[in-house]
PDBML (XML) file of the C-alpha atoms, coordinates in Angstrom:
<?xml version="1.0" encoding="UTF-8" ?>
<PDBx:datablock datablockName="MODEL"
   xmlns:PDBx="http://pdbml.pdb.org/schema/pdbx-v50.xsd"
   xmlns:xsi="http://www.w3.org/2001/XMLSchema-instance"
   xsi:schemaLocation="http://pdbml.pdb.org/schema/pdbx-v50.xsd pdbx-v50.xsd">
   <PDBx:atom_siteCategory>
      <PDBx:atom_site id="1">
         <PDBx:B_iso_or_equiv>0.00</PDBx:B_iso_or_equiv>
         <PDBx:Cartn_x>-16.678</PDBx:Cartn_x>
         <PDBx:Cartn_y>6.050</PDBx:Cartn_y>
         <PDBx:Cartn_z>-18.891</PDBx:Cartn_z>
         <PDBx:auth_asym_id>A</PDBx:auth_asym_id>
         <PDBx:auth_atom_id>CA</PDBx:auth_atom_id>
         <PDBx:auth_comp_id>UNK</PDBx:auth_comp_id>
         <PDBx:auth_seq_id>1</PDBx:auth_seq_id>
         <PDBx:group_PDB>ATOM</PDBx:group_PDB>
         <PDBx:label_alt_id xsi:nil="true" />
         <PDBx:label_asym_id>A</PDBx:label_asym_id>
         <PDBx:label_atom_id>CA</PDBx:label_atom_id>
         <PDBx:label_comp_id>UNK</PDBx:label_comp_id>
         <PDBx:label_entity_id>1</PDBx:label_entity_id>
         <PDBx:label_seq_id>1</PDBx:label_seq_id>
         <PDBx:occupancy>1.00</PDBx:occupancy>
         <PDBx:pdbx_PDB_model_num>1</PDBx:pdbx_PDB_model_num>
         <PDBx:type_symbol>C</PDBx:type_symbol>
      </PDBx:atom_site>
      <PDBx:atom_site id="2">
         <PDBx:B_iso_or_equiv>0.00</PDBx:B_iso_or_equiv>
         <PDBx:Cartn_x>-18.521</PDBx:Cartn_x>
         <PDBx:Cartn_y>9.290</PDBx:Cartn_y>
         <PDBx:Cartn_z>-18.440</PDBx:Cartn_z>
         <PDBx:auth_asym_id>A</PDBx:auth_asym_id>
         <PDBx:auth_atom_id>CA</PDBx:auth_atom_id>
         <PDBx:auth_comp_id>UNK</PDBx:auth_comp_id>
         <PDBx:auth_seq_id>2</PDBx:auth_seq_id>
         <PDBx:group_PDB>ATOM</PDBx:group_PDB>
         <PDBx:label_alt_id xsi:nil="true" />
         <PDBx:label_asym_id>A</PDBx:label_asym_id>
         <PDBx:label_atom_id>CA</PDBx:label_atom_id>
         <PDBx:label_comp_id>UNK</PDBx:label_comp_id>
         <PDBx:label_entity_id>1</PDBx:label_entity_id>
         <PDBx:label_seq_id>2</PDBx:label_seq_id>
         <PDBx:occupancy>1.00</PDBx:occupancy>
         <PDBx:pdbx_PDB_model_num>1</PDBx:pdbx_PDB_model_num>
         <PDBx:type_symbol>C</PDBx:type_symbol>
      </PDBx:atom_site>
      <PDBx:atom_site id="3">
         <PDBx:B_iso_or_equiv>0.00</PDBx:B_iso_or_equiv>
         <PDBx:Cartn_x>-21.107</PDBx:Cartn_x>
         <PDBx:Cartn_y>7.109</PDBx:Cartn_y>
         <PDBx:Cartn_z>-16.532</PDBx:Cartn_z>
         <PDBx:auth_asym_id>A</PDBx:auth_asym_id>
         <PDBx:auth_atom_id>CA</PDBx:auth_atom_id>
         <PDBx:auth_comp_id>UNK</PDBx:auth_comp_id>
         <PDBx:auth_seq_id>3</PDBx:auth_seq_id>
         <PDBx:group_PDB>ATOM</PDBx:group_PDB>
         <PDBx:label_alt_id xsi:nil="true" />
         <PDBx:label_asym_id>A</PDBx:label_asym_id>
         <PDBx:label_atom_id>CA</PDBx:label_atom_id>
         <PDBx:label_comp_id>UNK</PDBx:label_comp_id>
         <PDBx:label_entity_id>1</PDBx:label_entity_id>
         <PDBx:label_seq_id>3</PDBx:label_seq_id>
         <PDBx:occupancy>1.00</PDBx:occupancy>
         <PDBx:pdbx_PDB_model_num>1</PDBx:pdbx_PDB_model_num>
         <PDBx:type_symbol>C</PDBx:type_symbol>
      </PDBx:atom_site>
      <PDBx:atom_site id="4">
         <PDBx:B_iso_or_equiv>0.00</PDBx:B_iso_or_equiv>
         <PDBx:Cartn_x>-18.676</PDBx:Cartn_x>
         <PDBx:Cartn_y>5.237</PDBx:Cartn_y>
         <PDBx:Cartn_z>-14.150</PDBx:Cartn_z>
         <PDBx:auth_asym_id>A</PDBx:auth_asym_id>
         <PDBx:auth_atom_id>CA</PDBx:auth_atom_id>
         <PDBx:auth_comp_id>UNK</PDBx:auth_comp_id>
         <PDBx:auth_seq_id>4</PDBx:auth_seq_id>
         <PDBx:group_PDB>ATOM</PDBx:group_PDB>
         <PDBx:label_alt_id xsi:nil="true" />
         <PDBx:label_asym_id>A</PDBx:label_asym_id>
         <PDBx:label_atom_id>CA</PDBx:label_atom_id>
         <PDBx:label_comp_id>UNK</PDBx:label_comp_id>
         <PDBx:label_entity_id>1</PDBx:label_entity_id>
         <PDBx:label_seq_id>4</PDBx:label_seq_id>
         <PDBx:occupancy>1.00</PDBx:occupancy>
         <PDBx:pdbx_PDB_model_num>1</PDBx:pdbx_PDB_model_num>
         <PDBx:type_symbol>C</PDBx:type_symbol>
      </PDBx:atom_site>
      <PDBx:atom_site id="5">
         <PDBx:B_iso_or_equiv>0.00</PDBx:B_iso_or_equiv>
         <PDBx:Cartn_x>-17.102</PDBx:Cartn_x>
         <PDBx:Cartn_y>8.170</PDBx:Cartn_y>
         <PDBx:Cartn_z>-12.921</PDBx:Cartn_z>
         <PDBx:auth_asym_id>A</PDBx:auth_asym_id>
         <PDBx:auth_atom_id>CA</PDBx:auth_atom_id>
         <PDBx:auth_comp_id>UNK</PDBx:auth_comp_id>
         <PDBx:auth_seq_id>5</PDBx:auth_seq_id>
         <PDBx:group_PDB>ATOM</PDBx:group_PDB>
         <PDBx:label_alt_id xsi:nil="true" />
         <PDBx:label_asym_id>A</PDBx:label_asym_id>
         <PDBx:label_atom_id>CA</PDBx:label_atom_id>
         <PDBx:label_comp_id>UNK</PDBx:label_comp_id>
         <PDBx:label_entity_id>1</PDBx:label_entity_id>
         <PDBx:label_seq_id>5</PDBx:label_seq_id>
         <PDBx:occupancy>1.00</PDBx:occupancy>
         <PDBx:pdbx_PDB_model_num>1</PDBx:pdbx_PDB_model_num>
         <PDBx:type_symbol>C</PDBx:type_symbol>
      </PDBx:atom_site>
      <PDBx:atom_site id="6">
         <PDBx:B_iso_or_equiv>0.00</PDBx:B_iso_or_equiv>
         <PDBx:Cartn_x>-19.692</PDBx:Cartn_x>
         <PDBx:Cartn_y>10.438</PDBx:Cartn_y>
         <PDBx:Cartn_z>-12.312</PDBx:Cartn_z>
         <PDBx:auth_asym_id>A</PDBx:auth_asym_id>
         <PDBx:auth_atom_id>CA</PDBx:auth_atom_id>
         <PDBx:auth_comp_id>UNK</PDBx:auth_comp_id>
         <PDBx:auth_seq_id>6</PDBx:auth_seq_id>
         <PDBx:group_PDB>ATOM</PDBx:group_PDB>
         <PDBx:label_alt_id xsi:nil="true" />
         <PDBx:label_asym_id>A</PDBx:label_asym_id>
         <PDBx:label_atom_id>CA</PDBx:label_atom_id>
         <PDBx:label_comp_id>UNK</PDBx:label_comp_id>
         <PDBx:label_entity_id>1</PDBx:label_entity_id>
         <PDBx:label_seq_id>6</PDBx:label_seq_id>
         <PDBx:occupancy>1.00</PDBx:occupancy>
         <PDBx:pdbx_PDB_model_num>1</PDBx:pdbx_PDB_model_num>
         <PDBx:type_symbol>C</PDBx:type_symbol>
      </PDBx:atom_site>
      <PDBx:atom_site id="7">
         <PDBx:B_iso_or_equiv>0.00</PDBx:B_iso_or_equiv>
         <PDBx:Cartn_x>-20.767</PDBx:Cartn_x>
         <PDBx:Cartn_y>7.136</PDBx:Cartn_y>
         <PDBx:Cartn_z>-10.255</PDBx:Cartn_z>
         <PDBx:auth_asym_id>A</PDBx:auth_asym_id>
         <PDBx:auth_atom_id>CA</PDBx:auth_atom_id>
         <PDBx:auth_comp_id>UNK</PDBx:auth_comp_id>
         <PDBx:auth_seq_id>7</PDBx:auth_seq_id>
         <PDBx:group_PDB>ATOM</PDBx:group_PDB>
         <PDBx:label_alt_id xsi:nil="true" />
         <PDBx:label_asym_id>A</PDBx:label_asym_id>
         <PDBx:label_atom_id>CA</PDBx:label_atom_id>
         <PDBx:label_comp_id>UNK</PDBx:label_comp_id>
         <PDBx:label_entity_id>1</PDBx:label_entity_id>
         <PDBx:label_seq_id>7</PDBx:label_seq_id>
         <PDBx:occupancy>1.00</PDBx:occupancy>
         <PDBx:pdbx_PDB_model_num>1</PDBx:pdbx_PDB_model_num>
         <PDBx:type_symbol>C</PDBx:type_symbol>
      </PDBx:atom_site>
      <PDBx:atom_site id="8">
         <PDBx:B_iso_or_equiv>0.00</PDBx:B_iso_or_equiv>
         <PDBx:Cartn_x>-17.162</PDBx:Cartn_x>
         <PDBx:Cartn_y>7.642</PDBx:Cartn_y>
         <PDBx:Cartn_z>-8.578</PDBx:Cartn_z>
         <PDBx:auth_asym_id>A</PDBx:auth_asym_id>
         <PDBx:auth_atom_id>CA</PDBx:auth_atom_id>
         <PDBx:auth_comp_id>UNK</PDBx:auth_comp_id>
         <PDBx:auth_seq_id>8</PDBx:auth_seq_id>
         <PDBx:group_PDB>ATOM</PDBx:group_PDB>
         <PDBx:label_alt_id xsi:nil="true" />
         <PDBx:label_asym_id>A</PDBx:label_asym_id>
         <PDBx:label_atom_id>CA</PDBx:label_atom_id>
         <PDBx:label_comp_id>UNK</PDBx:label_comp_id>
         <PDBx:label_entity_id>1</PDBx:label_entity_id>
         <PDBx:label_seq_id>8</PDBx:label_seq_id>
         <PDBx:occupancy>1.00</PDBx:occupancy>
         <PDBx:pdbx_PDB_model_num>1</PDBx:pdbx_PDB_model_num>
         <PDBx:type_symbol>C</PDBx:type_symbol>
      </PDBx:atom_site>
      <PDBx:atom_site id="9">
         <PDBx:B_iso_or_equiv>0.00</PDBx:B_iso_or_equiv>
         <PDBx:Cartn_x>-18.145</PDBx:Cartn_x>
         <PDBx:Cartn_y>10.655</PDBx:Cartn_y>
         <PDBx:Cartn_z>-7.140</PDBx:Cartn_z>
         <PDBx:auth_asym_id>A</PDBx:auth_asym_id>
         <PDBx:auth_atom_id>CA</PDBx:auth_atom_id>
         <PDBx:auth_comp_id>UNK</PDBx:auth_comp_id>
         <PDBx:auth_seq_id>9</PDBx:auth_seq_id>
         <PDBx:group_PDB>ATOM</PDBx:group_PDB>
         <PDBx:label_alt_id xsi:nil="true" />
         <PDBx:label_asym_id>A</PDBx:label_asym_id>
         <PDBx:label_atom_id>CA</PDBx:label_atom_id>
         <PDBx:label_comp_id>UNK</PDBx:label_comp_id>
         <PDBx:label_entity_id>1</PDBx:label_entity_id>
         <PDBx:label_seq_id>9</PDBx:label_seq_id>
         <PDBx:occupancy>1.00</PDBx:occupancy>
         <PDBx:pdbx_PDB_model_num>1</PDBx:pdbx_PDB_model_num>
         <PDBx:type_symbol>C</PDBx:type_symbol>
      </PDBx:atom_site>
      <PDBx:atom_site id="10">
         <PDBx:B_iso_or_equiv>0.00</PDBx:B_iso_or_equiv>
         <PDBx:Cartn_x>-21.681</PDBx:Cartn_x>
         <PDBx:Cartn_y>9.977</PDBx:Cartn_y>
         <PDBx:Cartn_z>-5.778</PDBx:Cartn_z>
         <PDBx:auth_asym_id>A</PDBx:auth_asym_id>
         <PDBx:auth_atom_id>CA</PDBx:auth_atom_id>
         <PDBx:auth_comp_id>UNK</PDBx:auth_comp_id>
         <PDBx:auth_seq_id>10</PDBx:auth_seq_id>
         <PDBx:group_PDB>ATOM</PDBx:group_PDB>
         <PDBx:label_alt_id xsi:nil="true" />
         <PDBx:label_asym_id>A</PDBx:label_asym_id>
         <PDBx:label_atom_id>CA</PDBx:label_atom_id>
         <PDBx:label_comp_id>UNK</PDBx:label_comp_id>
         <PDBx:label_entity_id>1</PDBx:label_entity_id>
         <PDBx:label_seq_id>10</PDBx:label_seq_id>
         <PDBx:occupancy>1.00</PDBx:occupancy>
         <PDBx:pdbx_PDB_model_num>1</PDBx:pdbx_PDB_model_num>
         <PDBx:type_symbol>C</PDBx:type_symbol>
      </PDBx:atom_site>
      <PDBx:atom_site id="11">
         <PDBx:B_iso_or_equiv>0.00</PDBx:B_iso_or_equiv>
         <PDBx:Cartn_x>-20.819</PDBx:Cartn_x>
         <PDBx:Cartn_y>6.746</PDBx:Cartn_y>
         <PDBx:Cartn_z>-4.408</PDBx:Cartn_z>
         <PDBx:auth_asym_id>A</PDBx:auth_asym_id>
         <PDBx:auth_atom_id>CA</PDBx:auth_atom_id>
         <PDBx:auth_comp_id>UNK</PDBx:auth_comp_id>
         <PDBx:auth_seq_id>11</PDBx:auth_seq_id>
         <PDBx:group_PDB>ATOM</PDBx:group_PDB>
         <PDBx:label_alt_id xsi:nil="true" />
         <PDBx:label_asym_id>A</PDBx:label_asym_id>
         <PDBx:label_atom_id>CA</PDBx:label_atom_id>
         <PDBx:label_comp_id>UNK</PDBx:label_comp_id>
         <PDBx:label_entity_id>1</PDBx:label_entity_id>
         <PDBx:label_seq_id>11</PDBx:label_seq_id>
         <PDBx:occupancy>1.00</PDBx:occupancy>
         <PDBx:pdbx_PDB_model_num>1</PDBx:pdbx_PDB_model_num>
         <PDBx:type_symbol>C</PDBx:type_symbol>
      </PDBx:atom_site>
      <PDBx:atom_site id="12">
         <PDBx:B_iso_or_equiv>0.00</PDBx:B_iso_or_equiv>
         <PDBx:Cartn_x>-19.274</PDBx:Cartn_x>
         <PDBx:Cartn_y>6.551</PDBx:Cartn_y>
         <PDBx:Cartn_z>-1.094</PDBx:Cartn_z>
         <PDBx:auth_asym_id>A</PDBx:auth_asym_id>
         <PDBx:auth_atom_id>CA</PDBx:auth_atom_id>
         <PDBx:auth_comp_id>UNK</PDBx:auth_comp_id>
         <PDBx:auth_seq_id>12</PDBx:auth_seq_id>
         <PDBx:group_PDB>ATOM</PDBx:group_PDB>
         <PDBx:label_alt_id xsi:nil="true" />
         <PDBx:label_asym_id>A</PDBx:label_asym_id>
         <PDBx:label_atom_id>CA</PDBx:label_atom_id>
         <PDBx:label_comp_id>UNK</PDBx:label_comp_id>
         <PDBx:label_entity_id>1</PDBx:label_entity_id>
         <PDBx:label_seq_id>12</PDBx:label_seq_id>
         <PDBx:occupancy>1.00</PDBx:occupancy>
         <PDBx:pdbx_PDB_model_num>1</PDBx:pdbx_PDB_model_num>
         <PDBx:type_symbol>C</PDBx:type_symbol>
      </PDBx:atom_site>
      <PDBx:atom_site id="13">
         <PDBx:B_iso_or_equiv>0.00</PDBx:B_iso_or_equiv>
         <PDBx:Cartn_x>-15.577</PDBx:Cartn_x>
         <PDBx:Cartn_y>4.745</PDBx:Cartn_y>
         <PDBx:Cartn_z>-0.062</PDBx:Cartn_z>
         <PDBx:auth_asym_id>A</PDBx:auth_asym_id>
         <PDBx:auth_atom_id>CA</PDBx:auth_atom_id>
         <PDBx:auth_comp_id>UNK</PDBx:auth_comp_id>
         <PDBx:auth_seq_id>13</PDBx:auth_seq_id>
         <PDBx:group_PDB>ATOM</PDBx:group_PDB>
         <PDBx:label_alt_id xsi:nil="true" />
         <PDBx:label_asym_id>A</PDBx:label_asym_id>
         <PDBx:label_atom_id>CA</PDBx:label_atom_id>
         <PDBx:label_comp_id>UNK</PDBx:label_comp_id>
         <PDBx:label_entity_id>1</PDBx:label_entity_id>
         <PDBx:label_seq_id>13</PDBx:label_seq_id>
         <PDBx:occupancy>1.00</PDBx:occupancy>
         <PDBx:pdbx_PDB_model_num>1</PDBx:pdbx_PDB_model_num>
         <PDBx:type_symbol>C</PDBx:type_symbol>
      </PDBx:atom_site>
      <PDBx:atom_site id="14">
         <PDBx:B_iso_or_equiv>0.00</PDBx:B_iso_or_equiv>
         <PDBx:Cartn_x>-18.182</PDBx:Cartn_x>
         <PDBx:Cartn_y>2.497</PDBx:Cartn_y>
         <PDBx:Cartn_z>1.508</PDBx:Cartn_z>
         <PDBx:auth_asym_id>A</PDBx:auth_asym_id>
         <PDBx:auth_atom_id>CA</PDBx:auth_atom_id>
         <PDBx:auth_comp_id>UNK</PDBx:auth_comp_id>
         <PDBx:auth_seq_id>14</PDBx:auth_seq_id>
         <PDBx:group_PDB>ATOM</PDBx:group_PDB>
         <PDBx:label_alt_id xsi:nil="true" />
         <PDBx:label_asym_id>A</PDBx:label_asym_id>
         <PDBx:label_atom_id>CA</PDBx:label_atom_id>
         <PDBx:label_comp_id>UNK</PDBx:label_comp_id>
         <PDBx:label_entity_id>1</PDBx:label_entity_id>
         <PDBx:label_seq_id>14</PDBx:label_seq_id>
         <PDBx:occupancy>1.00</PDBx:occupancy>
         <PDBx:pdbx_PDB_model_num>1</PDBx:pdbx_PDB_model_num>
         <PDBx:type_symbol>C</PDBx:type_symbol>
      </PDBx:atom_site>
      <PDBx:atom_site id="15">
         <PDBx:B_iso_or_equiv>0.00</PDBx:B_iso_or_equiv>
         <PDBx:Cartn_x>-20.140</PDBx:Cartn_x>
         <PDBx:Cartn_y>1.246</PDBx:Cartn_y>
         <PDBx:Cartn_z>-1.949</PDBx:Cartn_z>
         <PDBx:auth_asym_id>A</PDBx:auth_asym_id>
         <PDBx:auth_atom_id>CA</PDBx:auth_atom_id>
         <PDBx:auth_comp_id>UNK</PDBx:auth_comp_id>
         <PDBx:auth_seq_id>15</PDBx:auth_seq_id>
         <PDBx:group_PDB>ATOM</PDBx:group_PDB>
         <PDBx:label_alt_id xsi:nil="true" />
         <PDBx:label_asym_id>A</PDBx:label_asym_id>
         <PDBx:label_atom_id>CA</PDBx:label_atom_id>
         <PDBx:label_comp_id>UNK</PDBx:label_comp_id>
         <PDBx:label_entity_id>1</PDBx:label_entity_id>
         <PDBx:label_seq_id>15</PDBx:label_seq_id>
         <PDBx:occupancy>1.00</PDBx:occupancy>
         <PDBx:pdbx_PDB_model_num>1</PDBx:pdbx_PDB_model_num>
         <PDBx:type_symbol>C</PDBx:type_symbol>
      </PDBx:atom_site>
      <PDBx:atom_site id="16">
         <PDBx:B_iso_or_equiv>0.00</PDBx:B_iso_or_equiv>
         <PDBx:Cartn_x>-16.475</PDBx:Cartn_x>
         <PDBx:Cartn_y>0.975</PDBx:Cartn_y>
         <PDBx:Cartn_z>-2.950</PDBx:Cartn_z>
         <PDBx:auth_asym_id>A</PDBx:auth_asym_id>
         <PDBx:auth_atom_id>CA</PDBx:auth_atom_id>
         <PDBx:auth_comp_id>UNK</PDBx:auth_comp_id>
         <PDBx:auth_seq_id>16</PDBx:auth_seq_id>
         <PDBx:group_PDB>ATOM</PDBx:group_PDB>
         <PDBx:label_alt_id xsi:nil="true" />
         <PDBx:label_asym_id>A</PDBx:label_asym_id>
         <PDBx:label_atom_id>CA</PDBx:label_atom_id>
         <PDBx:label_comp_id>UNK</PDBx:label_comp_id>
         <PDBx:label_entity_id>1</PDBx:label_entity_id>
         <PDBx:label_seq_id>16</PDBx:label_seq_id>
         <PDBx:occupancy>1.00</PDBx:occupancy>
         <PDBx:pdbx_PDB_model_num>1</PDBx:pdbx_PDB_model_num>
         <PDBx:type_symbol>C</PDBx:type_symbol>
      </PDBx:atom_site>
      <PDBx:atom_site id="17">
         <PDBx:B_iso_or_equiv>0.00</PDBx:B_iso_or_equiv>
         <PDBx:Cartn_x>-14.924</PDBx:Cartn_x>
         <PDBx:Cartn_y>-1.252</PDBx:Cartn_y>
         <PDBx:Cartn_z>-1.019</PDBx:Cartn_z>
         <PDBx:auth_asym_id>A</PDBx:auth_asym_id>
         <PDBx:auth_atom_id>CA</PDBx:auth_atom_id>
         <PDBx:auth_comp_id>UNK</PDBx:auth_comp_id>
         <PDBx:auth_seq_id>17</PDBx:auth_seq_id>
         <PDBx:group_PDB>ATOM</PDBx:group_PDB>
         <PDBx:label_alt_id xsi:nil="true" />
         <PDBx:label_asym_id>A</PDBx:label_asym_id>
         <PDBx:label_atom_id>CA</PDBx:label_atom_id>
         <PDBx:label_comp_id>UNK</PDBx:label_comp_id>
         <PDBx:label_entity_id>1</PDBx:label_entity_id>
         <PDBx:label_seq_id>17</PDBx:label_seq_id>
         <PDBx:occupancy>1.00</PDBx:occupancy>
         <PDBx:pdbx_PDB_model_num>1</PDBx:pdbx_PDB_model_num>
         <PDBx:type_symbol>C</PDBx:type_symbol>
      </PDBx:atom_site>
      <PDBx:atom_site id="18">
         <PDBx:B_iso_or_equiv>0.00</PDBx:B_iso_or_equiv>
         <PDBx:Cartn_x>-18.148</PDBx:Cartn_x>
         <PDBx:Cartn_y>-3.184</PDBx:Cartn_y>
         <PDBx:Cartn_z>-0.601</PDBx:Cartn_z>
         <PDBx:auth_asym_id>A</PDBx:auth_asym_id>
         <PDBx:auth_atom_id>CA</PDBx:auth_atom_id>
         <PDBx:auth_comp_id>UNK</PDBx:auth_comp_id>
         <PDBx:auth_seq_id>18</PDBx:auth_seq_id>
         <PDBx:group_PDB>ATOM</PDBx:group_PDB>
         <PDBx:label_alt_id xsi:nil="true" />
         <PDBx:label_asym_id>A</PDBx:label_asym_id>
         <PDBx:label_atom_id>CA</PDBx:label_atom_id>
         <PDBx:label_comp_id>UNK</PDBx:label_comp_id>
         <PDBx:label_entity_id>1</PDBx:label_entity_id>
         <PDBx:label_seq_id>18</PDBx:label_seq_id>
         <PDBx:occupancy>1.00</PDBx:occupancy>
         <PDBx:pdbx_PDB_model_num>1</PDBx:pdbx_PDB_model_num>
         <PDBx:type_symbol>C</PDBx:type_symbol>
      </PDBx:atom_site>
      <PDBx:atom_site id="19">
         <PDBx:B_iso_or_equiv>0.00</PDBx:B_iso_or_equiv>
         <PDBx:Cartn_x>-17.726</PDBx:Cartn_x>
         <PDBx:Cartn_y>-4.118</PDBx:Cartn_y>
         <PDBx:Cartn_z>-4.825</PDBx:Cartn_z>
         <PDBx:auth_asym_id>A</PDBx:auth_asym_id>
         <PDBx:auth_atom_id>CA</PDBx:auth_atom_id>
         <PDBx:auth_comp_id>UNK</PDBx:auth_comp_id>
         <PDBx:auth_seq_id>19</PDBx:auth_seq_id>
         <PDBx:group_PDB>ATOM</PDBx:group_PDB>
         <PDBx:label_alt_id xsi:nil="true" />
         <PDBx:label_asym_id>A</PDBx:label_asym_id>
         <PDBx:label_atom_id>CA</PDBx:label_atom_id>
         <PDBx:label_comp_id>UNK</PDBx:label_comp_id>
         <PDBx:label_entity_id>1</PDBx:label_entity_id>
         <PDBx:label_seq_id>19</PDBx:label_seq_id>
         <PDBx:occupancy>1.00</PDBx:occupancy>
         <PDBx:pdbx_PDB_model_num>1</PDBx:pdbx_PDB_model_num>
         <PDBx:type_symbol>C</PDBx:type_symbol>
      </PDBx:atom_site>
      <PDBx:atom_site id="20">
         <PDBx:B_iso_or_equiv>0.00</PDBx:B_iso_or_equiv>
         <PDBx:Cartn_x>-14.233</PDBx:Cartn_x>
         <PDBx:Cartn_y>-4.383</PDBx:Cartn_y>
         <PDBx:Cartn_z>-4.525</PDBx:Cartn_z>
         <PDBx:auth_asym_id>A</PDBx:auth_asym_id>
         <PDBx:auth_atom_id>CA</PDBx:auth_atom_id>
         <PDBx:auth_comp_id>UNK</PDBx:auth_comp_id>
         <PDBx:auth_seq_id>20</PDBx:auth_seq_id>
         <PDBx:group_PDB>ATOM</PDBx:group_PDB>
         <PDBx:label_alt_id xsi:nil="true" />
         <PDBx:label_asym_id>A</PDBx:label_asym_id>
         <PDBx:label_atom_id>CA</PDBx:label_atom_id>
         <PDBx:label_comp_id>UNK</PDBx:label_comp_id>
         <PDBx:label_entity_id>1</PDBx:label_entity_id>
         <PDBx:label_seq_id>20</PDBx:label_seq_id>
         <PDBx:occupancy>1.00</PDBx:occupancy>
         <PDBx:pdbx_PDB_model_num>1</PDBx:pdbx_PDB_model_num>
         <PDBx:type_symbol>C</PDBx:type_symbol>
      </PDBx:atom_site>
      <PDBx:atom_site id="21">
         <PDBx:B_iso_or_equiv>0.00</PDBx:B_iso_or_equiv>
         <PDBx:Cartn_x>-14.725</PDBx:Cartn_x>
         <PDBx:Cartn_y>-6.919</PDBx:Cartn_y>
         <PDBx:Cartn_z>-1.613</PDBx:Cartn_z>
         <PDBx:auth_asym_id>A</PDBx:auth_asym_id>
         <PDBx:auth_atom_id>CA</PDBx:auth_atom_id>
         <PDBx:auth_comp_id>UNK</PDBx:auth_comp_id>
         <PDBx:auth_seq_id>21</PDBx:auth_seq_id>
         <PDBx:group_PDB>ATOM</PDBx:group_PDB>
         <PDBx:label_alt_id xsi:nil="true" />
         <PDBx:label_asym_id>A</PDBx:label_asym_id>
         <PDBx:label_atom_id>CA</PDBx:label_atom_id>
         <PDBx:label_comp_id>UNK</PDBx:label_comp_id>
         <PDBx:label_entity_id>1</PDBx:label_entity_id>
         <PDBx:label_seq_id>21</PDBx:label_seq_id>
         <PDBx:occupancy>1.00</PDBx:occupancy>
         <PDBx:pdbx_PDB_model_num>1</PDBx:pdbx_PDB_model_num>
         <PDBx:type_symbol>C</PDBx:type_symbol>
      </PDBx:atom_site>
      <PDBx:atom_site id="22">
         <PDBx:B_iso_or_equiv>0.00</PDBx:B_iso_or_equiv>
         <PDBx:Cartn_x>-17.166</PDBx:Cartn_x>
         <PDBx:Cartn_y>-8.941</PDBx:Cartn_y>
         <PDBx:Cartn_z>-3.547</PDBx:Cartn_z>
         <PDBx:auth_asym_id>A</PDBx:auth_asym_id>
         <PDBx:auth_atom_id>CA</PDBx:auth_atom_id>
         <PDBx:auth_comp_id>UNK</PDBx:auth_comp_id>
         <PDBx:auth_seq_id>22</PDBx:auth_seq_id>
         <PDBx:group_PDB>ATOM</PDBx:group_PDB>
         <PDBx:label_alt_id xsi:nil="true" />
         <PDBx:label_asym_id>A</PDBx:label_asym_id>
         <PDBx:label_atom_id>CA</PDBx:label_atom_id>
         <PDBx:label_comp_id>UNK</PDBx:label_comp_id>
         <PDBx:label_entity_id>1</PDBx:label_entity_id>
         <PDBx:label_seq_id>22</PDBx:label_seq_id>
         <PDBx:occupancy>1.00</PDBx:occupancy>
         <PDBx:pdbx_PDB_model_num>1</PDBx:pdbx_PDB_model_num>
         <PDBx:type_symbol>C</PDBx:type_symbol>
      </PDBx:atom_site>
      <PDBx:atom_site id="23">
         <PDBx:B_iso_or_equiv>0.00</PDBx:B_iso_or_equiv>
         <PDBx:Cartn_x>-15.282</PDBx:Cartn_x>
         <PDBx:Cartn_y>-8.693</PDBx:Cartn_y>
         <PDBx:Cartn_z>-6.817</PDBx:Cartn_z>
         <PDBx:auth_asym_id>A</PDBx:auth_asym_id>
         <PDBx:auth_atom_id>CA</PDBx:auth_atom_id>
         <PDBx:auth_comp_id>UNK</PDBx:auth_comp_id>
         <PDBx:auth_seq_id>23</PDBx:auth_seq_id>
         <PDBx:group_PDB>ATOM</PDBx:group_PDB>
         <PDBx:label_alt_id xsi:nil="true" />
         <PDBx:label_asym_id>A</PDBx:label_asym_id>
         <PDBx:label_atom_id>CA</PDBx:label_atom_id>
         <PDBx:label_comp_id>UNK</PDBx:label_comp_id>
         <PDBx:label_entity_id>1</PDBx:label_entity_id>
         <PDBx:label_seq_id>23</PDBx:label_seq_id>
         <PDBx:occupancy>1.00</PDBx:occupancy>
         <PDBx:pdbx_PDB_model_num>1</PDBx:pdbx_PDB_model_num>
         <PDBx:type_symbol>C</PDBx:type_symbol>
      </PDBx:atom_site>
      <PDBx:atom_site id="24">
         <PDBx:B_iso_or_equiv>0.00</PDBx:B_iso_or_equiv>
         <PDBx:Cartn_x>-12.329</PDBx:Cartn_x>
         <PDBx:Cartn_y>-10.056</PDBx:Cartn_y>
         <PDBx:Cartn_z>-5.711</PDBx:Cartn_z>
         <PDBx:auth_asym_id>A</PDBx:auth_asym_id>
         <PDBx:auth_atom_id>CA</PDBx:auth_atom_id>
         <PDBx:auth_comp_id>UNK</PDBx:auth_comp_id>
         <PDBx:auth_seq_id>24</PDBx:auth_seq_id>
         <PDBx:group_PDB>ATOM</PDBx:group_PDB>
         <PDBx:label_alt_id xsi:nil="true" />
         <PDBx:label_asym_id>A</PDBx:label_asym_id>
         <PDBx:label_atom_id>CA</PDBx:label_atom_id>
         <PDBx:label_comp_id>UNK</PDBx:label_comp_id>
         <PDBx:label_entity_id>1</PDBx:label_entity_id>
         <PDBx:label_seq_id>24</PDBx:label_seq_id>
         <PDBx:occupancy>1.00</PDBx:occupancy>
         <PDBx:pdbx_PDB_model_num>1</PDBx:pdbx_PDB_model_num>
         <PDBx:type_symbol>C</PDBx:type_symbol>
      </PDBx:atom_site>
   </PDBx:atom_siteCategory>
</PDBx:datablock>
């Protein structure tokens, strides 16, 4: 958890929505 959203914050809307695109 700790992991994921210090990830949150150093990842960009862009790394984001690139995951969430290829997720689902």
């Amino acid at each position: 958890k700790e992991y994921f959203l210090n990830l949150v914050t150093t990842l960009s809307v862009l790394h984001i929505q690139i995951l969430k695109f290829m997720a689902h």
